[in-house]
PDB file of N, CA and C in Angstrom:
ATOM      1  N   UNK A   1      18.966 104.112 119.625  1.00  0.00           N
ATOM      2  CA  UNK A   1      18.655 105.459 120.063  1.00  0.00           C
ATOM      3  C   UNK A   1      17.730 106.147 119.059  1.00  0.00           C
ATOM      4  N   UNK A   2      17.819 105.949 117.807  1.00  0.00           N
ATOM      5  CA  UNK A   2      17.215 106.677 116.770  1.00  0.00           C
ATOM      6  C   UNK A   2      15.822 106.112 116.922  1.00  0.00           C
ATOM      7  N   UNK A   3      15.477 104.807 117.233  1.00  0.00           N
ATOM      8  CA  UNK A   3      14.099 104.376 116.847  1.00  0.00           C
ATOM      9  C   UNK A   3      13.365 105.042 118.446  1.00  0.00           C
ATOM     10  N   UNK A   4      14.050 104.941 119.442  1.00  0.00           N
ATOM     11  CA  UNK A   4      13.616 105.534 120.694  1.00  0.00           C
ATOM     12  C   UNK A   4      12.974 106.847 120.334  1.00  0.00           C
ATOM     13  N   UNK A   5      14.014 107.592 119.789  1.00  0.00           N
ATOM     14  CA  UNK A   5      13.508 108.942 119.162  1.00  0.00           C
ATOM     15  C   UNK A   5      12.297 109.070 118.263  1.00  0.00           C
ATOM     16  N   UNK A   6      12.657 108.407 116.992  1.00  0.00           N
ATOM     17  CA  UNK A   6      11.685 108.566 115.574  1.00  0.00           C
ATOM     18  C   UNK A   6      10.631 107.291 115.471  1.00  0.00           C
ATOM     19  N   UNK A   7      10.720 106.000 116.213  1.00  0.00           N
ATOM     20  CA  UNK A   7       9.756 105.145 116.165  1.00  0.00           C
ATOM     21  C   UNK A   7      10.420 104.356 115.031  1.00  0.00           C
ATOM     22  N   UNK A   8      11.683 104.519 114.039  1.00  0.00           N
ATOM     23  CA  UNK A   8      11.971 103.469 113.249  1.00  0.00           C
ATOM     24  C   UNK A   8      13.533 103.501 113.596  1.00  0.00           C
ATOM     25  N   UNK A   9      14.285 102.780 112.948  1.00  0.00           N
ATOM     26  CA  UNK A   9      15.507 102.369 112.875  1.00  0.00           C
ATOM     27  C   UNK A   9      16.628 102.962 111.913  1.00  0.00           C
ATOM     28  N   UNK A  10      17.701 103.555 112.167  1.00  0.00           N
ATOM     29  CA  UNK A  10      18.930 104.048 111.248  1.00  0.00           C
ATOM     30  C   UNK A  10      19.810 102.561 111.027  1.00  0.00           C
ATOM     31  N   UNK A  11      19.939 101.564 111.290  1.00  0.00           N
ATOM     32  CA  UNK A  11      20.802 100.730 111.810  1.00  0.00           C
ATOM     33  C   UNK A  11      21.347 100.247 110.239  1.00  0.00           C
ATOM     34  N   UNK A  12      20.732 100.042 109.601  1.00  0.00           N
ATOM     35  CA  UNK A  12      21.441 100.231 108.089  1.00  0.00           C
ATOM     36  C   UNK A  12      22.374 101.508 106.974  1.00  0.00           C
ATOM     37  N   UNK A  13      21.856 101.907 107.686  1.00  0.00           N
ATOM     38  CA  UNK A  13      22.330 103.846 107.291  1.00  0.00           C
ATOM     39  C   UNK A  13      23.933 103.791 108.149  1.00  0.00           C
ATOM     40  N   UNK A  14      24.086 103.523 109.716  1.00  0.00           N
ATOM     41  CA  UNK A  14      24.964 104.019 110.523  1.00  0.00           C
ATOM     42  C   UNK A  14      25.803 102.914 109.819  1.00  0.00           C
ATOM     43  N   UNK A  15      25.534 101.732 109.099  1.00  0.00           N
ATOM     44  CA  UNK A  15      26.547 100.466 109.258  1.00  0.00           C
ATOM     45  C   UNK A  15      26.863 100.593 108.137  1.00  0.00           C
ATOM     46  N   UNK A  16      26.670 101.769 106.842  1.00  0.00           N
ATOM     47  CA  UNK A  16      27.438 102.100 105.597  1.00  0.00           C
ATOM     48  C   UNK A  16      28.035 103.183 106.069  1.00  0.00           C
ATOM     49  N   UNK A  17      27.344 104.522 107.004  1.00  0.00           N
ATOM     50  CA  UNK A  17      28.352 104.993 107.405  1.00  0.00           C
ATOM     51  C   UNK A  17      30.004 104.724 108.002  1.00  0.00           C
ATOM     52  N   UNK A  18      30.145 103.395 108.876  1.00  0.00           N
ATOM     53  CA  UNK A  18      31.514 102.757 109.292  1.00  0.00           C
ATOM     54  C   UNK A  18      32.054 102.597 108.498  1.00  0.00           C
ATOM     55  N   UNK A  19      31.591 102.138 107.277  1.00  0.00           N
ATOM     56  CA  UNK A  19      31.960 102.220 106.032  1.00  0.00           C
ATOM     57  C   UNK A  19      32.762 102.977 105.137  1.00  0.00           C
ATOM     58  N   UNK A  20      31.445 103.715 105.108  1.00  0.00           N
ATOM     59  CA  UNK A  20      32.376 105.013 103.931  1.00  0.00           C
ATOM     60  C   UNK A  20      32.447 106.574 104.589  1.00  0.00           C
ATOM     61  N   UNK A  21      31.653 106.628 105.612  1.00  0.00           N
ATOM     62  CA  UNK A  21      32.165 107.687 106.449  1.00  0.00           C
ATOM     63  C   UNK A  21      32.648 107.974 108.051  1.00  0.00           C
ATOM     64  N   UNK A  22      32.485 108.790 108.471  1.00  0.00           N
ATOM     65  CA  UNK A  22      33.009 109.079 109.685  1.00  0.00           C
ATOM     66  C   UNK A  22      32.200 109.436 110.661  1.00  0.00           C
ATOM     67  N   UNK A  23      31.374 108.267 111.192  1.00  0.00           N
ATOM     68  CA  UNK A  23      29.930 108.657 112.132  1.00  0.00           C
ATOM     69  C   UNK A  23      30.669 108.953 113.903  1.00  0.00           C
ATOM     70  N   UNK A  24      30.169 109.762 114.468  1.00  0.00           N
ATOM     71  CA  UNK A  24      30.614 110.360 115.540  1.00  0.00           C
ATOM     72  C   UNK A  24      29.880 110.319 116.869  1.00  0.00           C
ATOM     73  N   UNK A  25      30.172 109.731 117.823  1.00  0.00           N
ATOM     74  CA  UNK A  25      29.088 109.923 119.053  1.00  0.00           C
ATOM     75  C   UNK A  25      30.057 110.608 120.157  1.00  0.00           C
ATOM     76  N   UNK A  26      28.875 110.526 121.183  1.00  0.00           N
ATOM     77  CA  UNK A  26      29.231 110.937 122.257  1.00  0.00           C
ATOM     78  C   UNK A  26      28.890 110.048 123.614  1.00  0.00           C
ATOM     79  N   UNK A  27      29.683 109.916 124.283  1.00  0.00           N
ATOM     80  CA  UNK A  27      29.442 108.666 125.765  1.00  0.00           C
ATOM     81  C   UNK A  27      29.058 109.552 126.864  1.00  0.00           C
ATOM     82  N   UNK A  28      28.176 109.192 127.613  1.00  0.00           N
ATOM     83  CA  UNK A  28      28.565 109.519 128.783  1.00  0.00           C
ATOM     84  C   UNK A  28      27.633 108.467 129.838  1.00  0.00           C
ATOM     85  N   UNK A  29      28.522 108.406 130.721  1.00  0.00           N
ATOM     86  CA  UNK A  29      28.565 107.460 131.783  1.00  0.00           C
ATOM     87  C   UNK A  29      28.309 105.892 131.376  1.00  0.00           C
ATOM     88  N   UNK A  30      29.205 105.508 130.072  1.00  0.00           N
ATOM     89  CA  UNK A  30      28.998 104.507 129.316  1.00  0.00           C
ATOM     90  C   UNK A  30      28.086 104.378 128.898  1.00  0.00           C
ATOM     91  N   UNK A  31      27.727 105.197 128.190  1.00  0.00           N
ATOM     92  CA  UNK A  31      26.295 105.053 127.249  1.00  0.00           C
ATOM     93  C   UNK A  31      26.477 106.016 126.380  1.00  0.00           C
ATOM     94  N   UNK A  32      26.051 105.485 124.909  1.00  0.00           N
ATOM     95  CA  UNK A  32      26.208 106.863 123.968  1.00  0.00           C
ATOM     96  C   UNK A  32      24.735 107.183 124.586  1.00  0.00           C
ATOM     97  N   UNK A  33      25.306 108.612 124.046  1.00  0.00           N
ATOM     98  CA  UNK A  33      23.622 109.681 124.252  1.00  0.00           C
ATOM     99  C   UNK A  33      23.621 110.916 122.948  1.00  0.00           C
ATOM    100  N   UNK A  34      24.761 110.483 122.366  1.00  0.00           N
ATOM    101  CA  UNK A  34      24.355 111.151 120.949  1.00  0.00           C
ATOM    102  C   UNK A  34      25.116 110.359 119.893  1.00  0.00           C
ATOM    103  N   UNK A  35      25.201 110.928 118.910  1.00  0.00           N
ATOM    104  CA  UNK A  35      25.837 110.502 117.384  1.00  0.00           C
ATOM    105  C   UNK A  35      25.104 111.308 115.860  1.00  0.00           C
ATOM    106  N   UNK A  36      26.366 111.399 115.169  1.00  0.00           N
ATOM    107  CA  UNK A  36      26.171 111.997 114.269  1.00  0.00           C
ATOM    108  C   UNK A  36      26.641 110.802 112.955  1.00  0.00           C
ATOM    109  N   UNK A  37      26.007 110.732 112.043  1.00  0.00           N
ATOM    110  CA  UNK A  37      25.863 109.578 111.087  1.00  0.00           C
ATOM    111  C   UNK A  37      27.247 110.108 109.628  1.00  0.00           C
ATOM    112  N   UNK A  38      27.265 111.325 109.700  1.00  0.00           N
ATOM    113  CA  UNK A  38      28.129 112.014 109.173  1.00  0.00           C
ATOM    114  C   UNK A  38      28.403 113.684 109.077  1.00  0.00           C
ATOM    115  N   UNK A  39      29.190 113.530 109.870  1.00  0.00           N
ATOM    116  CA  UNK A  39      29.347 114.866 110.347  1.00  0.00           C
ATOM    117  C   UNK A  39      29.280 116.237 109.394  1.00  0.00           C
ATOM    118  N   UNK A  40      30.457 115.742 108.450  1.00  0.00           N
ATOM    119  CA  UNK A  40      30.970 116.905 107.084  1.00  0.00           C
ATOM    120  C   UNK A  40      29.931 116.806 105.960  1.00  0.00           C
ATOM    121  N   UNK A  41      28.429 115.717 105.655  1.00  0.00           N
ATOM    122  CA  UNK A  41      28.211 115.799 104.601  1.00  0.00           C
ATOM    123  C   UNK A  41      26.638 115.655 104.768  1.00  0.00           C
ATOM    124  N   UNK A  42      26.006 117.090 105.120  1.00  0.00           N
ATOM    125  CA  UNK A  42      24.702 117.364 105.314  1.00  0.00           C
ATOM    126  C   UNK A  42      23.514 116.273 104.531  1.00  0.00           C
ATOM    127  N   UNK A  43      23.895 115.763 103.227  1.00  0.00           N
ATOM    128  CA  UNK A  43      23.091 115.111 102.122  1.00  0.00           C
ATOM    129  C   UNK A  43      23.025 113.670 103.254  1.00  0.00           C
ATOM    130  N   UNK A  44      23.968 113.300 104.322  1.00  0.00           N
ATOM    131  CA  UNK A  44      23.713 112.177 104.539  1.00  0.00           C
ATOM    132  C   UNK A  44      23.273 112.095 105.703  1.00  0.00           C
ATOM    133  N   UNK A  45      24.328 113.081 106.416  1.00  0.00           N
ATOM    134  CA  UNK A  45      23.677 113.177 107.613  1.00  0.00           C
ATOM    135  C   UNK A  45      22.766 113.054 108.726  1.00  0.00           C
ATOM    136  N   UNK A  46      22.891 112.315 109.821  1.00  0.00           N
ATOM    137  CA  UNK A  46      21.650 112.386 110.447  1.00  0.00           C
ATOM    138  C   UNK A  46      21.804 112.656 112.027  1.00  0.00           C
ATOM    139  N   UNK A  47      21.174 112.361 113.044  1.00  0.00           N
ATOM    140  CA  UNK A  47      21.456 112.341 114.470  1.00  0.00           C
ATOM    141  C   UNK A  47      20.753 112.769 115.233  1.00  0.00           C
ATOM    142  N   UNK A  48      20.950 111.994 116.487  1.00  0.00           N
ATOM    143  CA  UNK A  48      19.968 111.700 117.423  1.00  0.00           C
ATOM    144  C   UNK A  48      20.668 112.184 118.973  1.00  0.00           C
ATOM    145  N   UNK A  49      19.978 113.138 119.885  1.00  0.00           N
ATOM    146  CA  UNK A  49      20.899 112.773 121.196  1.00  0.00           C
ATOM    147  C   UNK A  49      19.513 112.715 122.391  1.00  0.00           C
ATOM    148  N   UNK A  50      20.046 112.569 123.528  1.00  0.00           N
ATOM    149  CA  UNK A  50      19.268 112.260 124.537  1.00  0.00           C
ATOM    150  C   UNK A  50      18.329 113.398 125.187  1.00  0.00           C
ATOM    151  N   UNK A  51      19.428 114.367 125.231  1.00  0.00           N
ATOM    152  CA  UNK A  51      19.206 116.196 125.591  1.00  0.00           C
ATOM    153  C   UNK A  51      20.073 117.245 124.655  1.00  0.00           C
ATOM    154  N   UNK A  52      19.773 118.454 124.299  1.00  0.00           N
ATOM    155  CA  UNK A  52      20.119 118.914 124.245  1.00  0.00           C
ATOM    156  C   UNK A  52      21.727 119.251 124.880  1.00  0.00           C
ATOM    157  N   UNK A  53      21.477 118.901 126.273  1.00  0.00           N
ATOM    158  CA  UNK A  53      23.413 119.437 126.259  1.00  0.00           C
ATOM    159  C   UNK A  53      24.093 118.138 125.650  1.00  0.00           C
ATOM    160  N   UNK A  54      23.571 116.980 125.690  1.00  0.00           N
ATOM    161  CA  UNK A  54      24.426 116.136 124.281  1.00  0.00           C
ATOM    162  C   UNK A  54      24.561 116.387 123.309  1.00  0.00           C
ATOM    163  N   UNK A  55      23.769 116.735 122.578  1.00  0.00           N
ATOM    164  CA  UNK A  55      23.751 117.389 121.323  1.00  0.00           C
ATOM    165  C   UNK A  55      24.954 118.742 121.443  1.00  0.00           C
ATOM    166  N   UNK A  56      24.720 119.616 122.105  1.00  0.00           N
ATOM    167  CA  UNK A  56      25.496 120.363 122.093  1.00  0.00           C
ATOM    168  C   UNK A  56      27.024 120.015 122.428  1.00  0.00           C
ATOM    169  N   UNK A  57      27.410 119.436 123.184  1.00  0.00           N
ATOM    170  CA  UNK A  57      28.618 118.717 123.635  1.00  0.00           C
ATOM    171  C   UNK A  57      29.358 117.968 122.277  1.00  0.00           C
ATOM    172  N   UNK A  58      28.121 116.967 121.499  1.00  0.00           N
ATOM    173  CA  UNK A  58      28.979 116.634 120.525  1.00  0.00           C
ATOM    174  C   UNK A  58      28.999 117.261 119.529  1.00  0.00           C
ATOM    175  N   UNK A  59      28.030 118.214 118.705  1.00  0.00           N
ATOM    176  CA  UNK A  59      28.180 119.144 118.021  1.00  0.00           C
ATOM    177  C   UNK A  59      29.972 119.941 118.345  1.00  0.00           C
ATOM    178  N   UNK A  60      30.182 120.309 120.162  1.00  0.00           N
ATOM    179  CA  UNK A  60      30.977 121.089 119.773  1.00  0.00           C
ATOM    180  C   UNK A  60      32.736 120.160 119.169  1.00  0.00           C
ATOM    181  N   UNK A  61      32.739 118.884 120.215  1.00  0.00           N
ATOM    182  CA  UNK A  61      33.013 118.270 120.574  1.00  0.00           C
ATOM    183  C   UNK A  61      34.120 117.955 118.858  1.00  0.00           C
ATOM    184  N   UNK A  62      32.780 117.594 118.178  1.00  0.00           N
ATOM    185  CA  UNK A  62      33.347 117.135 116.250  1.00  0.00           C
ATOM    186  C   UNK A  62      33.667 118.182 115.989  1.00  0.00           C
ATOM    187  N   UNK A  63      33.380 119.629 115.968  1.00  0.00           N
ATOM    188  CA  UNK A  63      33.991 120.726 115.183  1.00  0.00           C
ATOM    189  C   UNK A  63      34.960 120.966 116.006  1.00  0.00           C
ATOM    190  N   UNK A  64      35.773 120.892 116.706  1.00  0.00           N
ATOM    191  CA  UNK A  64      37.155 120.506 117.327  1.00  0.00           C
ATOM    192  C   UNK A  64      37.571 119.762 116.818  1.00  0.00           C
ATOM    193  N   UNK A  65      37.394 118.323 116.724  1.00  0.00           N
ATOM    194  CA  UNK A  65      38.064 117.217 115.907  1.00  0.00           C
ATOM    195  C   UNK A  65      38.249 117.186 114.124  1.00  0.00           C
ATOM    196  N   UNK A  66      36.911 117.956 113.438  1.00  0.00           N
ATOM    197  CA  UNK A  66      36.560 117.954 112.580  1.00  0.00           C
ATOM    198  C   UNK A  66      37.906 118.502 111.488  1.00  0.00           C
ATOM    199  N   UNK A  67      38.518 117.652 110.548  1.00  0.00           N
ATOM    200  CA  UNK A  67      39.111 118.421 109.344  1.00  0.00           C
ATOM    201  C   UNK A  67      38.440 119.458 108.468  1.00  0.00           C
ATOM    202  N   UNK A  68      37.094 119.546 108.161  1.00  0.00           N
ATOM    203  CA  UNK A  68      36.453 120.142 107.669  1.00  0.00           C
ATOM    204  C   UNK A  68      35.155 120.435 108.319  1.00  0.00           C
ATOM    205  N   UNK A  69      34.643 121.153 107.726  1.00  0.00           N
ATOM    206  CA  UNK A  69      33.336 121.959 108.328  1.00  0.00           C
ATOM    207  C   UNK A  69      32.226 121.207 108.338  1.00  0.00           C
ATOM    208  N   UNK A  70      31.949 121.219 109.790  1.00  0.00           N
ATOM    209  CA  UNK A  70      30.329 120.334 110.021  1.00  0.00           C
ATOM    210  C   UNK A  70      29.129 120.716 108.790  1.00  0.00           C
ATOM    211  N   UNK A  71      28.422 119.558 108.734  1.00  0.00           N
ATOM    212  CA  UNK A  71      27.174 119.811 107.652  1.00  0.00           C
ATOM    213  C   UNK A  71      25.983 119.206 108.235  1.00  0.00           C
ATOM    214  N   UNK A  72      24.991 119.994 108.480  1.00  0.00           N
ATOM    215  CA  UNK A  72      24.285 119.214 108.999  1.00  0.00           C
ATOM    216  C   UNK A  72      22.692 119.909 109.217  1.00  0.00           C
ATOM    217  N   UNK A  73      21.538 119.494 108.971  1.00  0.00           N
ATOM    218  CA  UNK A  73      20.354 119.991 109.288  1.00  0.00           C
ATOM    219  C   UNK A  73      19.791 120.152 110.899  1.00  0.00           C
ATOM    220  N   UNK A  74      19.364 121.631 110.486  1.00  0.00           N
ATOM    221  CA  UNK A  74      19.302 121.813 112.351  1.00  0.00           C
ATOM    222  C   UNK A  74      17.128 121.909 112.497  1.00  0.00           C
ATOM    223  N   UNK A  75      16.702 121.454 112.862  1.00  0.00           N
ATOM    224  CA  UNK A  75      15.056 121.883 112.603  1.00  0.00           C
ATOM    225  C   UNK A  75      14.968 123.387 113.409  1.00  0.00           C
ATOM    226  N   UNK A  76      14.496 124.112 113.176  1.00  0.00           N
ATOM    227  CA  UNK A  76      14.464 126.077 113.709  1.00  0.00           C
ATOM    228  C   UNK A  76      13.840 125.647 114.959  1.00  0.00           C
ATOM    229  N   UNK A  77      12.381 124.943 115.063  1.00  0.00           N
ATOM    230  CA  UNK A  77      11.756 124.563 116.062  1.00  0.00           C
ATOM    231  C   UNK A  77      12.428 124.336 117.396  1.00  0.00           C
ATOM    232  N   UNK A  78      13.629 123.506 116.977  1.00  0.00           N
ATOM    233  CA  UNK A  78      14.335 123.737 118.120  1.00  0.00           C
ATOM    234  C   UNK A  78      15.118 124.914 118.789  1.00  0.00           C
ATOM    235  N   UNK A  79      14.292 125.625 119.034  1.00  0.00           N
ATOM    236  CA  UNK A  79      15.397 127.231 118.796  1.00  0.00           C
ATOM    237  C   UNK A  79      16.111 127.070 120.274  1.00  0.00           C
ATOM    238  N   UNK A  80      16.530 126.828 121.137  1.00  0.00           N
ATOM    239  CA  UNK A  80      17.400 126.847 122.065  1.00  0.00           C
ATOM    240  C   UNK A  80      18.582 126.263 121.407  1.00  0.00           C
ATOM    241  N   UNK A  81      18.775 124.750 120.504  1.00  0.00           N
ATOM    242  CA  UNK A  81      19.747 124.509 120.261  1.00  0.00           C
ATOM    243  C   UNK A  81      20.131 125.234 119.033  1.00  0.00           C
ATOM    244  N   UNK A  82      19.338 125.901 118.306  1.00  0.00           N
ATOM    245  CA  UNK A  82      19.901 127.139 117.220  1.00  0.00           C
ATOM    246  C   UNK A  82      20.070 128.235 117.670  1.00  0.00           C
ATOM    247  N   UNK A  83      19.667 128.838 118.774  1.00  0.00           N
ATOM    248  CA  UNK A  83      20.625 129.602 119.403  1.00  0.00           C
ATOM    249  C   UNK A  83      21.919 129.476 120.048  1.00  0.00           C
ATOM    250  N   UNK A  84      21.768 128.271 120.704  1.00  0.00           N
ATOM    251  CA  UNK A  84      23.420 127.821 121.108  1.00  0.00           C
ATOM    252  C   UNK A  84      24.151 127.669 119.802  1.00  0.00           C
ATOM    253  N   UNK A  85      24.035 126.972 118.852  1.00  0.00           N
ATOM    254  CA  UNK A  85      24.902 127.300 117.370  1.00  0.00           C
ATOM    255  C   UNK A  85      24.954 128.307 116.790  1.00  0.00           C
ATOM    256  N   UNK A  86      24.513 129.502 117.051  1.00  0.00           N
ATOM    257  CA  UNK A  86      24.647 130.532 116.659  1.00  0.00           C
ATOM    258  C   UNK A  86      25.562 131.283 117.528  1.00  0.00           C
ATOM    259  N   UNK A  87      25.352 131.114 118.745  1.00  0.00           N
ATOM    260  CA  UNK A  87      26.414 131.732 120.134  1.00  0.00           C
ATOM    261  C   UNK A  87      28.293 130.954 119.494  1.00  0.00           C
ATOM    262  N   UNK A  88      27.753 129.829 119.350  1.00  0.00           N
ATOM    263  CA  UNK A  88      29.423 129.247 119.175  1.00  0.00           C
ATOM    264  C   UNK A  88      30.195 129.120 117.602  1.00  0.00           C
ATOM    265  N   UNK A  89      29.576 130.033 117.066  1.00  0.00           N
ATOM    266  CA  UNK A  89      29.854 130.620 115.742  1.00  0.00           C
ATOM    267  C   UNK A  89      29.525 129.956 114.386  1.00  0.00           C
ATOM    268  N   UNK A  90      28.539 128.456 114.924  1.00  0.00           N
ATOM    269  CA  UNK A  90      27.952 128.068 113.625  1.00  0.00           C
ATOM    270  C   UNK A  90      27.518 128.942 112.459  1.00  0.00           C
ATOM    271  N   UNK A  91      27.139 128.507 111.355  1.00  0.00           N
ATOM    272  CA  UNK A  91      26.269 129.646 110.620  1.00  0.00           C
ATOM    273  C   UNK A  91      25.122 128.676 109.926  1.00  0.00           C
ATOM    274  N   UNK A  92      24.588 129.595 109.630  1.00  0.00           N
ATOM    275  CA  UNK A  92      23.007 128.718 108.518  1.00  0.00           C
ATOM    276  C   UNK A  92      23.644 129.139 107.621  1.00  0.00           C
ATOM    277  N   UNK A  93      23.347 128.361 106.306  1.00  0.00           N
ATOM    278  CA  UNK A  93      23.604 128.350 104.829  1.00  0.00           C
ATOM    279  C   UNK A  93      22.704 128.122 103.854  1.00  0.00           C
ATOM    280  N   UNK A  94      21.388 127.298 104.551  1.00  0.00           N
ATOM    281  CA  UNK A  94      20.229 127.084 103.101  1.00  0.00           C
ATOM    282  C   UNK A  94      19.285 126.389 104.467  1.00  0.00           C
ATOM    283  N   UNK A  95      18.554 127.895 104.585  1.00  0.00           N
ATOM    284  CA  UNK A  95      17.439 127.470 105.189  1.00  0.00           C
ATOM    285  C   UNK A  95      16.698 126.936 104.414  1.00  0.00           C
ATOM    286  N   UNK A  96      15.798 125.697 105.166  1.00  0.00           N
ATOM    287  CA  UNK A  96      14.923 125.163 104.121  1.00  0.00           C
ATOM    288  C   UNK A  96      13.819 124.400 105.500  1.00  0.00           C
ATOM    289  N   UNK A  97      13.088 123.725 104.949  1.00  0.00           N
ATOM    290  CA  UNK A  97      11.624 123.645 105.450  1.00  0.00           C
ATOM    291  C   UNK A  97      11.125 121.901 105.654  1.00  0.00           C
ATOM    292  N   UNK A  98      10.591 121.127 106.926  1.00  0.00           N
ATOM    293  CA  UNK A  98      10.948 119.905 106.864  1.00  0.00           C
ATOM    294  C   UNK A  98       9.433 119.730 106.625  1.00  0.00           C
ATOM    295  N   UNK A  99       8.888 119.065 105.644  1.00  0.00           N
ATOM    296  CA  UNK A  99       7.719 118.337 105.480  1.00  0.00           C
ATOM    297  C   UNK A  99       7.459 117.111 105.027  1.00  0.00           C
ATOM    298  N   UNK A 100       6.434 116.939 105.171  1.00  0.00           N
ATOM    299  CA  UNK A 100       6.343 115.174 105.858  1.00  0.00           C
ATOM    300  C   UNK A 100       4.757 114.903 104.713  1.00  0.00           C
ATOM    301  N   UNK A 101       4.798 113.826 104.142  1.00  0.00           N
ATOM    302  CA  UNK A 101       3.901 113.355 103.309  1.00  0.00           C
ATOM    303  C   UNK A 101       3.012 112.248 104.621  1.00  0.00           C
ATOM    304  N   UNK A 102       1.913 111.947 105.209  1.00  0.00           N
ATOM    305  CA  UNK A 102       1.491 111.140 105.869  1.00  0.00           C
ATOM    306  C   UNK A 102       1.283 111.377 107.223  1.00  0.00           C
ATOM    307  N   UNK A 103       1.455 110.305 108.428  1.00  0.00           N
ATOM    308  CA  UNK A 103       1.553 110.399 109.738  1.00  0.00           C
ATOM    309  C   UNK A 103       3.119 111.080 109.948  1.00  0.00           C
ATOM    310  N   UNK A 104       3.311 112.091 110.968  1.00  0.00           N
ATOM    311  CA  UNK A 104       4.456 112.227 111.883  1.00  0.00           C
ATOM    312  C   UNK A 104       3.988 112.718 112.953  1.00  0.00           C
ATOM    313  N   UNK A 105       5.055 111.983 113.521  1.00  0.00           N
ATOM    314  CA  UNK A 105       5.449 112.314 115.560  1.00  0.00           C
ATOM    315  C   UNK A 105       6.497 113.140 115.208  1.00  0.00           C
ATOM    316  N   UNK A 106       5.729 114.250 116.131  1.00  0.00           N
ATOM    317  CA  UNK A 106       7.128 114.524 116.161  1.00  0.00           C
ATOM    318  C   UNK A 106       8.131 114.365 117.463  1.00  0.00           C
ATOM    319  N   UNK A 107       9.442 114.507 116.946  1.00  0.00           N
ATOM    320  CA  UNK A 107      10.299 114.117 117.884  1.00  0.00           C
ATOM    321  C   UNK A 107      10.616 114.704 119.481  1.00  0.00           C
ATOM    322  N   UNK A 108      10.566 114.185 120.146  1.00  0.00           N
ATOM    323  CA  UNK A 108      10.354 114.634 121.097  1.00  0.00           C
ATOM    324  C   UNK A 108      12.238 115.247 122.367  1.00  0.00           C
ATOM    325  N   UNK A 109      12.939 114.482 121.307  1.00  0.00           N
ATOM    326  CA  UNK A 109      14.537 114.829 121.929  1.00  0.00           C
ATOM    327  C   UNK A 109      15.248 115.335 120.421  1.00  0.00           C
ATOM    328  N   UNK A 110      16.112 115.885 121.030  1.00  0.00           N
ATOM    329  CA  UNK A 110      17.174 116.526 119.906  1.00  0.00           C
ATOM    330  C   UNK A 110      17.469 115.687 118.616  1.00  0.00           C
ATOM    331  N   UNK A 111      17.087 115.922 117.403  1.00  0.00           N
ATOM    332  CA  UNK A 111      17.402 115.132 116.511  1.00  0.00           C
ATOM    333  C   UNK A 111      18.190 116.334 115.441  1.00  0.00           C
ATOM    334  N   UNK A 112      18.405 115.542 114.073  1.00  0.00           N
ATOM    335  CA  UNK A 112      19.168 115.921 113.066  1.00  0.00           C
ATOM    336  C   UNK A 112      18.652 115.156 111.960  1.00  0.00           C
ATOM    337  N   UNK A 113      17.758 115.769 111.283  1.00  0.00           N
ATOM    338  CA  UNK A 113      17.394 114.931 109.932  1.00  0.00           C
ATOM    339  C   UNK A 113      17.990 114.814 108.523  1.00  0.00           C
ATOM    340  N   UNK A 114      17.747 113.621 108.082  1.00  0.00           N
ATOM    341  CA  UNK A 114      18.644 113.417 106.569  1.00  0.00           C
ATOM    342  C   UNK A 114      17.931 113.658 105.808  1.00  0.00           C
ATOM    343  N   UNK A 115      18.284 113.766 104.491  1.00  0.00           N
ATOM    344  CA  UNK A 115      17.674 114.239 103.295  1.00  0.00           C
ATOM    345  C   UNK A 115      17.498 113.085 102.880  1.00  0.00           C
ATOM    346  N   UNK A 116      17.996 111.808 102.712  1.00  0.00           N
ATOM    347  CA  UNK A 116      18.215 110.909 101.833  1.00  0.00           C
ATOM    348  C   UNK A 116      17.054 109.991 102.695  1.00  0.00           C
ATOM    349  N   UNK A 117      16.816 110.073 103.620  1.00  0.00           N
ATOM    350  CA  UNK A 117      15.627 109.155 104.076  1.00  0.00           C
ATOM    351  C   UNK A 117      14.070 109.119 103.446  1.00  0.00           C
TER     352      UNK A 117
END
């Protein structure tokens, strides 16, 4: 799903997440159509969904399940889905600014970018 999205691959990233954290998706009609690489820990974080109401569904979906508080980078650009996190009582904490050294596409479905990439 991620390379569909970004043109490269998470598939090493998600398979230390099983690992050492707690990566999260969402199904529907037997198919994931989202996932979150780590929910609670923004530094690692990443994620990809199909549409927006996936994204939103599992966004709300983990902070229901969640022991602790979601962490996670939202891009502003997307402002429909930062307005829906703002409606369901998310908050921003350290706005900050995504730039890119080289070629980028940009993404064309709901994503969630990592820092560590």
């Amino acid at each position: 799903m991620h390379e569909r999205v970004h043109g490269y691959s998470r598939t090493n990233e998600l398979r230390d997440a099983l690992v050492t954290g707690t990566p999260i998706a969402a199904v529907k009609n037997g198919q994931v159509c989202a996932y979150l690489s780590a929910p609670t820990n923004w530094l690692a974080n990443h994620g990809v969904a199909e549409t927006d109401e996936d994204m939103c569904a599992l966004l709300a979906g983990t902070a229901q399940m969640a022991r602790q508080s979601l962490s996670f980078l939202l891009p502003v650009r997307r402002a429909a889905l930062l307005r829906w996190c703002v409606t369901q009582g998310f908050r921003a904490s350290r706005p900050m600014t995504l730039m890119t050294i080289g070629e980028y596409r940009e993404p064309q479905k709901p994503y969630r970018p990592a820092v560590n990439y």
